[in-house]
Structures are given as C-alpha cells and as structure tokens.
Protein backbone atom coordinates (compact mmCIF):
# COMPACT_ATOMS: atom_id res chain seq x y z
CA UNK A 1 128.28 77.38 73.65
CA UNK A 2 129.81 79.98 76.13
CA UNK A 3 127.29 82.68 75.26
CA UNK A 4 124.24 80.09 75.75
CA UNK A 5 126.25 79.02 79.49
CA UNK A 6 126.73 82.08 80.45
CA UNK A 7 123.66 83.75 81.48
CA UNK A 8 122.41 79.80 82.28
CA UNK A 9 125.55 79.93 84.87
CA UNK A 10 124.82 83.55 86.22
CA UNK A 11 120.81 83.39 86.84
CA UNK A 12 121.19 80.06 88.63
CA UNK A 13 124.05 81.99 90.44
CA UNK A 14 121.89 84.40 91.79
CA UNK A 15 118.83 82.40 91.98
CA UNK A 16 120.63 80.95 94.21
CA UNK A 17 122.09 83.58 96.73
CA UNK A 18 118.79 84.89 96.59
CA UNK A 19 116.93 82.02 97.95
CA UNK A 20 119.69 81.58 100.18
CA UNK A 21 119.32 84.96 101.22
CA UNK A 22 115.61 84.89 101.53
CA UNK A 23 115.91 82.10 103.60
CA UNK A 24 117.66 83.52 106.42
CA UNK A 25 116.62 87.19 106.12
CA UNK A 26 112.61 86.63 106.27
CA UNK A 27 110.74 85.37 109.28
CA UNK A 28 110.73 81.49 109.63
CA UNK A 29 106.93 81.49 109.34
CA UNK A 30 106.75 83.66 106.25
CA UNK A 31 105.25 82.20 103.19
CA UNK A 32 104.75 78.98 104.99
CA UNK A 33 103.10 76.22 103.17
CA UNK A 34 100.14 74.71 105.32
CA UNK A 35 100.08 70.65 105.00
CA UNK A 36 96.52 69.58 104.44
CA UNK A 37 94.94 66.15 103.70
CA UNK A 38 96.07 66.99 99.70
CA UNK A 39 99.12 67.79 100.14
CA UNK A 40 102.51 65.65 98.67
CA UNK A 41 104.89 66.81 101.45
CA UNK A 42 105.39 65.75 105.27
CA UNK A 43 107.25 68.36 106.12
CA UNK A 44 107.10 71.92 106.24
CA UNK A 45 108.60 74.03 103.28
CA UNK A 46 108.63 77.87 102.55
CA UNK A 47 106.89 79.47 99.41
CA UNK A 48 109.90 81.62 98.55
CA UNK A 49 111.06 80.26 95.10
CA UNK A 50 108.90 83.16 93.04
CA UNK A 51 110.27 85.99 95.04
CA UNK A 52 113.96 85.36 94.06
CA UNK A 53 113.85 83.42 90.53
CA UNK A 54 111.35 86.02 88.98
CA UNK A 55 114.00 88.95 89.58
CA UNK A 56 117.11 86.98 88.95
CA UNK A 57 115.03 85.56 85.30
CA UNK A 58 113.84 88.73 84.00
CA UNK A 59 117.00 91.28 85.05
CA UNK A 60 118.68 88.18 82.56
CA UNK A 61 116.32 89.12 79.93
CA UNK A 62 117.06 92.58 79.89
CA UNK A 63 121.25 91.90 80.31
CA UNK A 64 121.53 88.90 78.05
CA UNK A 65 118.30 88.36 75.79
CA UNK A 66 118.73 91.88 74.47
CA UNK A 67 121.70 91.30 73.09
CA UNK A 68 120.92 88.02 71.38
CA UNK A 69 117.93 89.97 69.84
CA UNK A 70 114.61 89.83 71.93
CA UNK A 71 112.82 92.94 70.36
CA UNK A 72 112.57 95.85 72.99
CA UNK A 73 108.50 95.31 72.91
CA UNK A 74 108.49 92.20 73.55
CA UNK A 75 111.14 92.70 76.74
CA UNK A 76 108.71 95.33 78.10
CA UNK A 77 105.48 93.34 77.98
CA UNK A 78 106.79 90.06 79.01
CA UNK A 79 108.32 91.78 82.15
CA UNK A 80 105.46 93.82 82.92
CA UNK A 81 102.91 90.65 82.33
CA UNK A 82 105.44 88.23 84.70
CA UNK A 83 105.42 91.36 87.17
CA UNK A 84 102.02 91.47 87.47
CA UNK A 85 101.43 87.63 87.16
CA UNK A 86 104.68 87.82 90.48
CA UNK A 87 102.94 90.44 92.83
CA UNK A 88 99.08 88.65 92.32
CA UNK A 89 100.92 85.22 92.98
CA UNK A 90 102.64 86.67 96.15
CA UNK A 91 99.33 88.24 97.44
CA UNK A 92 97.55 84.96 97.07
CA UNK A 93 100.31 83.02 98.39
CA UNK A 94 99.88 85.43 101.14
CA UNK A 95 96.29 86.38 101.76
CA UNK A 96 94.52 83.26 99.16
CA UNK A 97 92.87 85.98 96.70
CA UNK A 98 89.46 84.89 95.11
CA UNK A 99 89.63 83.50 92.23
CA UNK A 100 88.37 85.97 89.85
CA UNK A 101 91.00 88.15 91.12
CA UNK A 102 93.96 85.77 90.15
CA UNK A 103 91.64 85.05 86.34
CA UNK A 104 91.85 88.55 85.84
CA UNK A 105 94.94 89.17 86.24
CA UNK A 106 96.22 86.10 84.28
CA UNK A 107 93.64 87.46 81.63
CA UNK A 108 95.57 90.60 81.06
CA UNK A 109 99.38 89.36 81.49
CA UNK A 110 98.56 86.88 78.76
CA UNK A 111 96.80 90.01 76.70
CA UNK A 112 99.94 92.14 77.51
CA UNK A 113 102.21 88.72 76.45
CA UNK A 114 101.28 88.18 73.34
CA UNK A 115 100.70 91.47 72.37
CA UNK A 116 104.55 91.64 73.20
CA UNK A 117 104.93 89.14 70.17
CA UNK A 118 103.95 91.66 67.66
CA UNK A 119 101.64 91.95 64.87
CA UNK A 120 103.75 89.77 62.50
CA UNK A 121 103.64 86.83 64.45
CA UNK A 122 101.39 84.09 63.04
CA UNK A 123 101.45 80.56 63.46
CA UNK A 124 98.52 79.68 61.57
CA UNK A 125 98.17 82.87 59.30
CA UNK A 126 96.51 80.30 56.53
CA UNK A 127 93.56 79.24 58.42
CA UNK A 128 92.34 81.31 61.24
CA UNK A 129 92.17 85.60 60.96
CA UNK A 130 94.32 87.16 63.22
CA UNK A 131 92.22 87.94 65.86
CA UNK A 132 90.60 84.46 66.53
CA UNK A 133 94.41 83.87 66.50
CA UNK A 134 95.00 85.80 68.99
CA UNK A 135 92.37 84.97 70.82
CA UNK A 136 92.95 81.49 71.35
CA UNK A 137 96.74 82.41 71.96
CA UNK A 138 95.82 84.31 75.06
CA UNK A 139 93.66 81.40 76.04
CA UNK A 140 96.24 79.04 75.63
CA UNK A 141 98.48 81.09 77.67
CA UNK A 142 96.33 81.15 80.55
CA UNK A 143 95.76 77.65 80.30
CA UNK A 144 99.61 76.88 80.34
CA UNK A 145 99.79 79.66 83.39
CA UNK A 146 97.34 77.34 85.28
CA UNK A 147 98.49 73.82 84.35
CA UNK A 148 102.16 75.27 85.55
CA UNK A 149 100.29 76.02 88.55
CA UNK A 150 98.91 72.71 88.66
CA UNK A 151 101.81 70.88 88.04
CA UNK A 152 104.15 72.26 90.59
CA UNK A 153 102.98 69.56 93.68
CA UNK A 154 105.79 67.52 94.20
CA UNK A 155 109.46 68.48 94.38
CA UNK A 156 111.55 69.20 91.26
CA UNK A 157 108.35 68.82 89.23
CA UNK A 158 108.69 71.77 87.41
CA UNK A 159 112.20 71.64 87.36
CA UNK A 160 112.32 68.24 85.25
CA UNK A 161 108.55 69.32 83.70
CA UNK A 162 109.66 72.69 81.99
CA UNK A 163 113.69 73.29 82.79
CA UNK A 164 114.66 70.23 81.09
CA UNK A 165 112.42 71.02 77.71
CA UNK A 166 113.80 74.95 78.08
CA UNK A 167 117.69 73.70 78.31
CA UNK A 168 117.19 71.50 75.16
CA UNK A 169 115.70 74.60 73.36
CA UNK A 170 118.70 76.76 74.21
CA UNK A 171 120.66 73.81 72.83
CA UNK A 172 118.72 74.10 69.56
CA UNK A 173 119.47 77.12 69.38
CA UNK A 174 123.23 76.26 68.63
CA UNK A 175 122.21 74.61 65.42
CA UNK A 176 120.07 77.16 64.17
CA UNK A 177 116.94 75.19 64.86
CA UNK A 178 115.62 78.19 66.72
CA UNK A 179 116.87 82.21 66.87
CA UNK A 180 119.65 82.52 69.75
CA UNK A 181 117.27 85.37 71.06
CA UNK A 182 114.46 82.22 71.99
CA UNK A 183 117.64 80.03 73.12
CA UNK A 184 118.39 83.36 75.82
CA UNK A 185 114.85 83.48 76.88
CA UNK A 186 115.15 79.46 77.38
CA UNK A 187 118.11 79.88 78.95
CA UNK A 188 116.93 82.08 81.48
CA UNK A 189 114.18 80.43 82.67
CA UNK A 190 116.42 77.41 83.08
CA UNK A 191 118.83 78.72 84.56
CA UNK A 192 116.50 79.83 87.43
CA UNK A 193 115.23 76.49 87.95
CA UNK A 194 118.55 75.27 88.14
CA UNK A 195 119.29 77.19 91.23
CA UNK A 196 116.15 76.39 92.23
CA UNK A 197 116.93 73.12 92.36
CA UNK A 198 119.42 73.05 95.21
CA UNK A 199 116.54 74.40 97.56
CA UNK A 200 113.96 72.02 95.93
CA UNK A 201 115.44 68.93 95.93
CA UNK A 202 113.68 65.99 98.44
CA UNK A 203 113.30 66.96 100.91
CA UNK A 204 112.14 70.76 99.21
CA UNK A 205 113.13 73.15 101.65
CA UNK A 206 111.48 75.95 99.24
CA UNK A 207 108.53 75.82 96.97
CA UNK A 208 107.83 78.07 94.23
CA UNK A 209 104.45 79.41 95.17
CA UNK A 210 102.18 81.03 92.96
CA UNK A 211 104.57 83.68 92.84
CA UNK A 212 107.02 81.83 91.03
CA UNK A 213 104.48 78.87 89.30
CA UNK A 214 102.14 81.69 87.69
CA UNK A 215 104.88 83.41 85.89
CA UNK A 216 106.96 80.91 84.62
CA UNK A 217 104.28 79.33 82.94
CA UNK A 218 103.44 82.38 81.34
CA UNK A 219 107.47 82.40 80.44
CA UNK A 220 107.33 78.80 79.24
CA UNK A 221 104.61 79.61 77.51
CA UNK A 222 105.70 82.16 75.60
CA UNK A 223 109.00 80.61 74.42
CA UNK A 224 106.56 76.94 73.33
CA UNK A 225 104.40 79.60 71.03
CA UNK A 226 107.81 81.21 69.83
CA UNK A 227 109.21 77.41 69.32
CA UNK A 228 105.65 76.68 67.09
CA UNK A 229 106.31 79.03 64.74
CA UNK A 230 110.57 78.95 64.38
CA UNK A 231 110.42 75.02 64.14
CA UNK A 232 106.67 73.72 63.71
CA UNK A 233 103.82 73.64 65.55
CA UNK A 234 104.46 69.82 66.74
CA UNK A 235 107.96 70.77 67.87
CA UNK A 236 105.73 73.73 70.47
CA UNK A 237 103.31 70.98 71.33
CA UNK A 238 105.81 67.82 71.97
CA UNK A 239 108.11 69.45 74.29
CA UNK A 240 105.77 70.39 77.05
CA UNK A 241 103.42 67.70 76.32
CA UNK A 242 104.01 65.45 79.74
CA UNK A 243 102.44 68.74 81.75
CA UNK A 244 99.64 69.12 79.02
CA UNK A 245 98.75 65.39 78.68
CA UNK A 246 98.88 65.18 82.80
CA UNK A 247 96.88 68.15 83.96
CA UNK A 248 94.35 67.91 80.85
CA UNK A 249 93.72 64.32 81.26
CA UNK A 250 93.43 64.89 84.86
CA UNK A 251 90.64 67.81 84.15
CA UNK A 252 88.55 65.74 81.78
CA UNK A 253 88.02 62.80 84.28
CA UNK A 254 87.00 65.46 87.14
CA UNK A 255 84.51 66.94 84.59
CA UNK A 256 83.58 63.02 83.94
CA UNK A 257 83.04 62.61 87.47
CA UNK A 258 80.80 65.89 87.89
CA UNK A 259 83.35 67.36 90.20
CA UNK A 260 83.77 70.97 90.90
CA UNK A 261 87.16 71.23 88.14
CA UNK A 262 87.58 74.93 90.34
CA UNK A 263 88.00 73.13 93.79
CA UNK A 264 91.58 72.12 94.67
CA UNK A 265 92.43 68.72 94.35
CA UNK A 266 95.22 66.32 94.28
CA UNK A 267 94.12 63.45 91.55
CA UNK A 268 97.60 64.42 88.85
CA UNK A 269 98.86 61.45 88.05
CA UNK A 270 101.94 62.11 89.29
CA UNK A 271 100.36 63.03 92.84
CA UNK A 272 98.59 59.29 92.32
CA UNK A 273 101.88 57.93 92.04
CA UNK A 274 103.35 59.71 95.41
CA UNK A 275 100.26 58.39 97.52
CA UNK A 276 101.35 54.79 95.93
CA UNK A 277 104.50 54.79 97.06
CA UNK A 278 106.51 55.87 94.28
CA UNK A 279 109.58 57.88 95.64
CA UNK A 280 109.58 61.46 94.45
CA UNK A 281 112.74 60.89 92.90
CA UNK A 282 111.39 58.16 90.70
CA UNK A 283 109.11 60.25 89.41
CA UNK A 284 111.02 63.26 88.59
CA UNK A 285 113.61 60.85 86.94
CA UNK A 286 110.73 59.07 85.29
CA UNK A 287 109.50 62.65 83.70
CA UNK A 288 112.87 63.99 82.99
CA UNK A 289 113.79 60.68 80.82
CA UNK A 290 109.93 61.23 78.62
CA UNK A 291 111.50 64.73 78.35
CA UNK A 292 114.68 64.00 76.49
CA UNK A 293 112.47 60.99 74.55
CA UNK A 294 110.09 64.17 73.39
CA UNK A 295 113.42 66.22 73.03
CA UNK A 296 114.30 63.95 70.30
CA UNK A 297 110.56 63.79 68.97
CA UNK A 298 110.35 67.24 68.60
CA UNK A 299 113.82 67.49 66.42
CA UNK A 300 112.39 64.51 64.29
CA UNK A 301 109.24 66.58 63.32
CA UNK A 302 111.52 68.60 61.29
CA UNK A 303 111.67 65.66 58.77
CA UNK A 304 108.88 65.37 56.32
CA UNK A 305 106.38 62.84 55.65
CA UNK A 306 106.79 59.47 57.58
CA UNK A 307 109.53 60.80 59.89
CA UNK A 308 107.38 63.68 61.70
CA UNK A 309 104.33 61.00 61.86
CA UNK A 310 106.74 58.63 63.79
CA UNK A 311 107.83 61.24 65.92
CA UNK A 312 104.33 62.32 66.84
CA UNK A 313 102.91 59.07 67.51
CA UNK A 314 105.99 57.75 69.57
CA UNK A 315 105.28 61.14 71.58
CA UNK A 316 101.60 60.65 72.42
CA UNK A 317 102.63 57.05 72.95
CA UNK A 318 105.42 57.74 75.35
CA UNK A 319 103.39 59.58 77.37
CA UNK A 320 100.19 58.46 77.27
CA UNK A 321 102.73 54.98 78.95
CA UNK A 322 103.60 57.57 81.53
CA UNK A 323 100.86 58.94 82.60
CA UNK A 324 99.17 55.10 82.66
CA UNK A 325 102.04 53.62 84.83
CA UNK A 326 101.83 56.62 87.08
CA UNK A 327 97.80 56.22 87.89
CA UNK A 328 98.70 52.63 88.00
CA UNK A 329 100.02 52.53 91.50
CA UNK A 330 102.84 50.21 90.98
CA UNK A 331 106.26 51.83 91.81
C-alpha cells in the first residue's frame, strides 16, 4: 500500500506548490480564460493546471514508475509525446493555434505513444495484423486526447471523469489484477489531479487548459490500452466509459443535426445539466458514484460467462441512466 501512496502523496504534493506557486508568480491576466456565451463558469479562472501537473506527473514517472518496472522506451516516448502534446496545448491556450496544427501534433504524440508500447504488445493479435492494430490504436488515442479535451468544461470534471478510474487501477494493482508498473503510471496521473483538485474545486480558481487536458488524455489513454490487455478488453473500455459514452453520444447527435462537429460547442450532457440548474457539485458526485459502479463492473468482467455479460450490460446501463438524467434537465 505504502509504495502505491507514496508517489500518489508526493505528485499531489507538488502539484500543488506548483499551482500555488504559479498562481502568485505569473501575471494575474496570464492564461486567462475568456467567458463567452458557451461557457460553464461565471467567474474568471486561470488556465494554469497543465503547466504545473505535467512536470510534477512525468518527473514521477521517471522517480517512481521506473522502479516498479515501466520499460525505459516506453518512459522516453510517453514523456516526449506528453511534452509535445504540453508545449502545443500551452501555445494554443496562448495564441488559439489552427486546428491542423494541434491534429498534427496529437497525430505524432499518439505515433510516438504507442510506439513506446513496444512491438509485443497486442490486444487483439488473433484478429487484426499488427499494423491495422496499430493503426486504430493511434486513432483511438487521439480520440481519447480530444474527448479529454472535451470533457474538461465544468469543475472537477476530469478529476472525478479520469482520477477516480486511475486511483482504482493503482488499487488493482495491489491484487495483482494489473503489473505495479501500470498501478505507478495510474498513480501518477492521480495524484496530479488530486492536487489539482484544491485549485479546481467550485468555484475553480485554475483550469487545466489544453496544456494540461491534451496530455493527460494521452496519459489516460495509454494506461486504459495497457489495462485492455493485463485484464481484458471490457475492463479498458468500462472504466472510462462515462467520458466515451458522453462526448461520443454528444458527437453523433451534432453530426445528426448537420452541425459543423469542428466548431466549439457546449451541448455535453453534463454542460446540459449545468444550464438546468444542476449544481456542479451534483454532477461531479453524480459521475464519481457511475465511476466506482463501473469500478466494480470492470473487476466483474474477470469472471467468465454470465458474470462478465452482467457486468457489461449493468455498465452500458448505468450510464446510458446518466447521461439520460443529465440531458433531462431535472436536477
């Protein structure tokens, strides 16, 4: 337990002396976020939250994840992809890049990502040839880079969205459900968001920007594909299924509508919910209760037969629930 609390203690730690420092070292107006007519805050807030968790998350990696056993190939592409994915996300956050600029870029940190995995890792080696593997692994990546993105709009969202599925894969990895080197990368991540949380909380004094949302979905990402293959592909897919179910479901009725999917918008359902008066606490508590229900799902796909069925369909259940009593409008 004390070598999965540690690093969790020490990044939030200094997550959280960073952002404290950031706060009072840089210019009030710097990284400011502008409040528009899609916007889910009133007041202003600072997009600061990438430029201390990234640092404090990946010197972790290289002090704690190396000695549980992340391979050194895999440390050196994942940093270098998250560094790229940190500096485009601060220049946009910044300046508001095109958006081929910020494709690219999350094109070749998810290349650089999962080639970080190494050859030997398959998670369907039985049906697809290794390239169309790893060709739809990069675009999944990218995907789960944007829907991050896409996700982070209200306060604590990604804290209860991805920190809370990341702790309870560091807990698996207690049991021997996953390799203590995933349960360090978990960890880490977590353990960011945790101190991010102080700052975050309503009403968020600091956001994440796209310098923090861009590469810890790519992070997240990551540790769901490494999750597929140590436990089963259900277990990869259930955890981080509330942000998959929201922002896809939310894409496919733009395209339904004939919208422009590439325009911002505010139409998550959890963004539907704010403008109906749901507080932003309900929500997060709302999300971070589905997370411990797919928590549980994902351990009972382990079980054969019957037992993973049930856990599948009381996942897609659970959430589909969610999602439904979110666009609802009735806190």
């Amino acid at each position: 337990m004390n070598t999965i609390l540690f690093p969790f203690v020490c990044v939030a730690v200094v997550s959280v002396i960073l952002l404290w420092l950031a706060i009072r070292v840089l210019p009030s107006g710097f990284l400011g976020a502008a409040i528009t007519e899609r916007s889910n805050h009133s007041q202003p807030a600072r997009q600061l939250g990438g430029l201390a968790l990234i640092p404090a998350i990946l010197v972790s990696l290289w002090v704690f994840g190396a000695d549980a056993g992340l391979p050194h190939q895999f440390l050196v592409a994942t940093s270098i992809a998250a560094l790229l994915l940190w500096v485009v996300g601060f220049l946009d956050d910044r300046y508001h890049l095109p958006e081929l600029i910020r494709l690219a870029a999350q094109l070749i940190a998810s290349v650089i990502a999962v080639y970080g995995l190494g050859e030997s890792f398959r998670l369907l080696p039985d049906l697809l040839p290794f390239f169309i593997e790893r060709a739809l692994l990069v675009a999944a990546l990218i995907y789960f880079i944007n829907l991050t993105n896409f996700m982070d709009g209200i306060d604590l969202m990604v804290v209860a969205g991805l920190g809370l599925p990341l702790t309870l894969i560091a807990s698996f990895s207690l049991f021997g459900l996953v390799s203590f080197a995933t349960g360090s990368l978990a960890i880490s991540i977590a353990g960011g968001l945790a101190g991010f949380f102080f700052f975050n909380r309503p009403k968020a004094k600091i956001f994440l920007g796209d310098s923090g949302s861009l590469p810890i979905g790519m992070l997240s990402g990551v540790v769901f594909f490494i999750v597929a293959r140590e436990m089963n592909i259900w277990a990869g897919l259930i955890l981080p299924l509330f942000f998959i179910a929201d922002a896809t479901s939310t894409l496919l009725m733009r395209l339904a509508a004939g919208e422009n999917i590439l325009n911002a918008h505010s139409k998550h359902a959890y963004q539907h919910a704010k403008r109906s008066g749901w507080s932003v606490w309900a929500i997060i508590s709302a999300v971070a209760v589905l997370n411990l229900l797919l928590g549980a799902c994902a351990l009972l796909t382990l079980r054969e037969g019957w037992g993973k069925a049930f856990a599948i369909i009381l996942a897609l259940a659970a959430v589909s629930l969610l999602l439904r009593r979110l666009r609802s409008g009735k806190p």
